[in-house]
C-alpha atoms as a PDB file:
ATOM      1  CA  UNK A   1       0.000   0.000   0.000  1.00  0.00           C
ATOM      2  CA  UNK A   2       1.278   3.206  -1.205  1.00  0.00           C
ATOM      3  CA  UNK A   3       1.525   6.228   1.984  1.00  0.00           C
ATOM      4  CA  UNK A   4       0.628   9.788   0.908  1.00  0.00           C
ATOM      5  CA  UNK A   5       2.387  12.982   2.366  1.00  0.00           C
ATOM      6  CA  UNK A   6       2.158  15.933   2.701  1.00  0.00           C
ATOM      7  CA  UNK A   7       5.452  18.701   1.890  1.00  0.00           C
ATOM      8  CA  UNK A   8       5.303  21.657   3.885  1.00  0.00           C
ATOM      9  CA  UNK A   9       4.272  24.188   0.596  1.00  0.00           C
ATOM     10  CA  UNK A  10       1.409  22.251   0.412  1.00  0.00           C
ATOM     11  CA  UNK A  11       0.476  22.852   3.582  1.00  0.00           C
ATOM     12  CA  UNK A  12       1.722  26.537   4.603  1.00  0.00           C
ATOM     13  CA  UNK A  13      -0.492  29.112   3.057  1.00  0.00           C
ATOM     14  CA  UNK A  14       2.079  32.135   2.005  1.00  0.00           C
ATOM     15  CA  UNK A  15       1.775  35.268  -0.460  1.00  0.00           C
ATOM     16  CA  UNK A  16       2.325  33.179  -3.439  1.00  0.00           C
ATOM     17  CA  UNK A  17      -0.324  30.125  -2.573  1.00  0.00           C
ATOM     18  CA  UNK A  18      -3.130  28.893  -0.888  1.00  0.00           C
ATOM     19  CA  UNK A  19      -2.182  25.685   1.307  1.00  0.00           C
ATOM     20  CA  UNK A  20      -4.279  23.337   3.192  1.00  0.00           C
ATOM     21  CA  UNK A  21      -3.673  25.581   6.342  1.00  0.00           C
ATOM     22  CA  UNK A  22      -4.241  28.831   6.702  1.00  0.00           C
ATOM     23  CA  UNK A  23      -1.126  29.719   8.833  1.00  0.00           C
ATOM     24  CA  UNK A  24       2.397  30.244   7.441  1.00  0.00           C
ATOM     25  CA  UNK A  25       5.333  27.604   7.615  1.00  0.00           C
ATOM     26  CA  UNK A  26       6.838  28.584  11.012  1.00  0.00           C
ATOM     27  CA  UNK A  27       3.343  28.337  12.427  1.00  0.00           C
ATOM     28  CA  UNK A  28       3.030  24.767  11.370  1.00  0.00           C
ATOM     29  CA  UNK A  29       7.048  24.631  13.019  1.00  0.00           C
ATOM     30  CA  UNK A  30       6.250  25.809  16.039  1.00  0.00           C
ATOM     31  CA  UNK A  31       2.775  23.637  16.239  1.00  0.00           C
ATOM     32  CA  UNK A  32       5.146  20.593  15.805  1.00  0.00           C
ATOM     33  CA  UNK A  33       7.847  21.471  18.102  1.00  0.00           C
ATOM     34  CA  UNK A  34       4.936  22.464  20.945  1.00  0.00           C
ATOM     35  CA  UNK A  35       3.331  18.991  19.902  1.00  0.00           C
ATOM     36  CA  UNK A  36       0.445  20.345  18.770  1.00  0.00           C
ATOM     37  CA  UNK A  37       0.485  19.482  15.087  1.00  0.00           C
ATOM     38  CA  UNK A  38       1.752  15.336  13.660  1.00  0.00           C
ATOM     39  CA  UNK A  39       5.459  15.102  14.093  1.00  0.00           C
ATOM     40  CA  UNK A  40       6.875  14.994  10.084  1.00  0.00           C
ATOM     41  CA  UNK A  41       8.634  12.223   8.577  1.00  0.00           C
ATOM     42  CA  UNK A  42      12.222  12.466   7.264  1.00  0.00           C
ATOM     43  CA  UNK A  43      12.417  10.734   3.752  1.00  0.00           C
ATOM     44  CA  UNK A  44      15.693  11.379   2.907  1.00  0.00           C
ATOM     45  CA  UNK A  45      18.101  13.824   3.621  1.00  0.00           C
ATOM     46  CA  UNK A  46      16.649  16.999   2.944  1.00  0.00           C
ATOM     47  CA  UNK A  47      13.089  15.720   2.268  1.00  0.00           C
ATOM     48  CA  UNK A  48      10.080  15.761   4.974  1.00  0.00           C
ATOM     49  CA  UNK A  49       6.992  15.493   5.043  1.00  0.00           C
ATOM     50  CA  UNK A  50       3.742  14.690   7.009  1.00  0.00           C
ATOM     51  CA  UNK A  51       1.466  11.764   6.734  1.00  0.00           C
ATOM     52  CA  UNK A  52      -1.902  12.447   4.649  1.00  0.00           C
ATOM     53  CA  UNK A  53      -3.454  10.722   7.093  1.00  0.00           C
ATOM     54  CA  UNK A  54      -2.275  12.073  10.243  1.00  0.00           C
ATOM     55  CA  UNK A  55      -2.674  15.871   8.642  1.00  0.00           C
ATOM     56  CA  UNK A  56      -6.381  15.079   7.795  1.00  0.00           C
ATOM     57  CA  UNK A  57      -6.728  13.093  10.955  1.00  0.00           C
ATOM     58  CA  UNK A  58      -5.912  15.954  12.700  1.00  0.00           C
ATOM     59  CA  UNK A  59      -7.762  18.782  10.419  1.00  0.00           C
ATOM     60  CA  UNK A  60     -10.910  16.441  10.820  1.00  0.00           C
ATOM     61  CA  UNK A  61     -10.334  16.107  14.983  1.00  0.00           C
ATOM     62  CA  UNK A  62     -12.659  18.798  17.115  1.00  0.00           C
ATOM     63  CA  UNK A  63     -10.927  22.137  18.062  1.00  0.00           C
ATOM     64  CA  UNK A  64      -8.606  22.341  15.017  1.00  0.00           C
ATOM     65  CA  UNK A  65     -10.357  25.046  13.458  1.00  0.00           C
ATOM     66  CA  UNK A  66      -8.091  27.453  10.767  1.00  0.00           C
ATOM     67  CA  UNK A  67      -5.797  29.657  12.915  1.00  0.00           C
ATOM     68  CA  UNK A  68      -5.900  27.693  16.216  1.00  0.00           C
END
Protein backbone atom coordinates (compact mmCIF):
# COMPACT_ATOMS: atom_id res chain seq x y z
CA UNK A 1 0.00 0.00 0.00
CA UNK A 2 1.28 3.21 -1.20
CA UNK A 3 1.53 6.23 1.98
CA UNK A 4 0.63 9.79 0.91
CA UNK A 5 2.39 12.98 2.37
CA UNK A 6 2.16 15.93 2.70
CA UNK A 7 5.45 18.70 1.89
CA UNK A 8 5.30 21.66 3.89
CA UNK A 9 4.27 24.19 0.60
CA UNK A 10 1.41 22.25 0.41
CA UNK A 11 0.48 22.85 3.58
CA UNK A 12 1.72 26.54 4.60
CA UNK A 13 -0.49 29.11 3.06
CA UNK A 14 2.08 32.13 2.00
CA UNK A 15 1.78 35.27 -0.46
CA UNK A 16 2.32 33.18 -3.44
CA UNK A 17 -0.32 30.12 -2.57
CA UNK A 18 -3.13 28.89 -0.89
CA UNK A 19 -2.18 25.68 1.31
CA UNK A 20 -4.28 23.34 3.19
CA UNK A 21 -3.67 25.58 6.34
CA UNK A 22 -4.24 28.83 6.70
CA UNK A 23 -1.13 29.72 8.83
CA UNK A 24 2.40 30.24 7.44
CA UNK A 25 5.33 27.60 7.62
CA UNK A 26 6.84 28.58 11.01
CA UNK A 27 3.34 28.34 12.43
CA UNK A 28 3.03 24.77 11.37
CA UNK A 29 7.05 24.63 13.02
CA UNK A 30 6.25 25.81 16.04
CA UNK A 31 2.78 23.64 16.24
CA UNK A 32 5.15 20.59 15.81
CA UNK A 33 7.85 21.47 18.10
CA UNK A 34 4.94 22.46 20.94
CA UNK A 35 3.33 18.99 19.90
CA UNK A 36 0.45 20.34 18.77
CA UNK A 37 0.49 19.48 15.09
CA UNK A 38 1.75 15.34 13.66
CA UNK A 39 5.46 15.10 14.09
CA UNK A 40 6.87 14.99 10.08
CA UNK A 41 8.63 12.22 8.58
CA UNK A 42 12.22 12.47 7.26
CA UNK A 43 12.42 10.73 3.75
CA UNK A 44 15.69 11.38 2.91
CA UNK A 45 18.10 13.82 3.62
CA UNK A 46 16.65 17.00 2.94
CA UNK A 47 13.09 15.72 2.27
CA UNK A 48 10.08 15.76 4.97
CA UNK A 49 6.99 15.49 5.04
CA UNK A 50 3.74 14.69 7.01
CA UNK A 51 1.47 11.76 6.73
CA UNK A 52 -1.90 12.45 4.65
CA UNK A 53 -3.45 10.72 7.09
CA UNK A 54 -2.28 12.07 10.24
CA UNK A 55 -2.67 15.87 8.64
CA UNK A 56 -6.38 15.08 7.80
CA UNK A 57 -6.73 13.09 10.95
CA UNK A 58 -5.91 15.95 12.70
CA UNK A 59 -7.76 18.78 10.42
CA UNK A 60 -10.91 16.44 10.82
CA UNK A 61 -10.33 16.11 14.98
CA UNK A 62 -12.66 18.80 17.12
CA UNK A 63 -10.93 22.14 18.06
CA UNK A 64 -8.61 22.34 15.02
CA UNK A 65 -10.36 25.05 13.46
CA UNK A 66 -8.09 27.45 10.77
CA UNK A 67 -5.80 29.66 12.92
CA UNK A 68 -5.90 27.69 16.22
Amino acid sequence: MNQCYYRIKQLATDGNSKGLLPVSKATIWRWVKEGRFPRPKQLGPRVTAWLATDVDGWVNKPGHAAGD
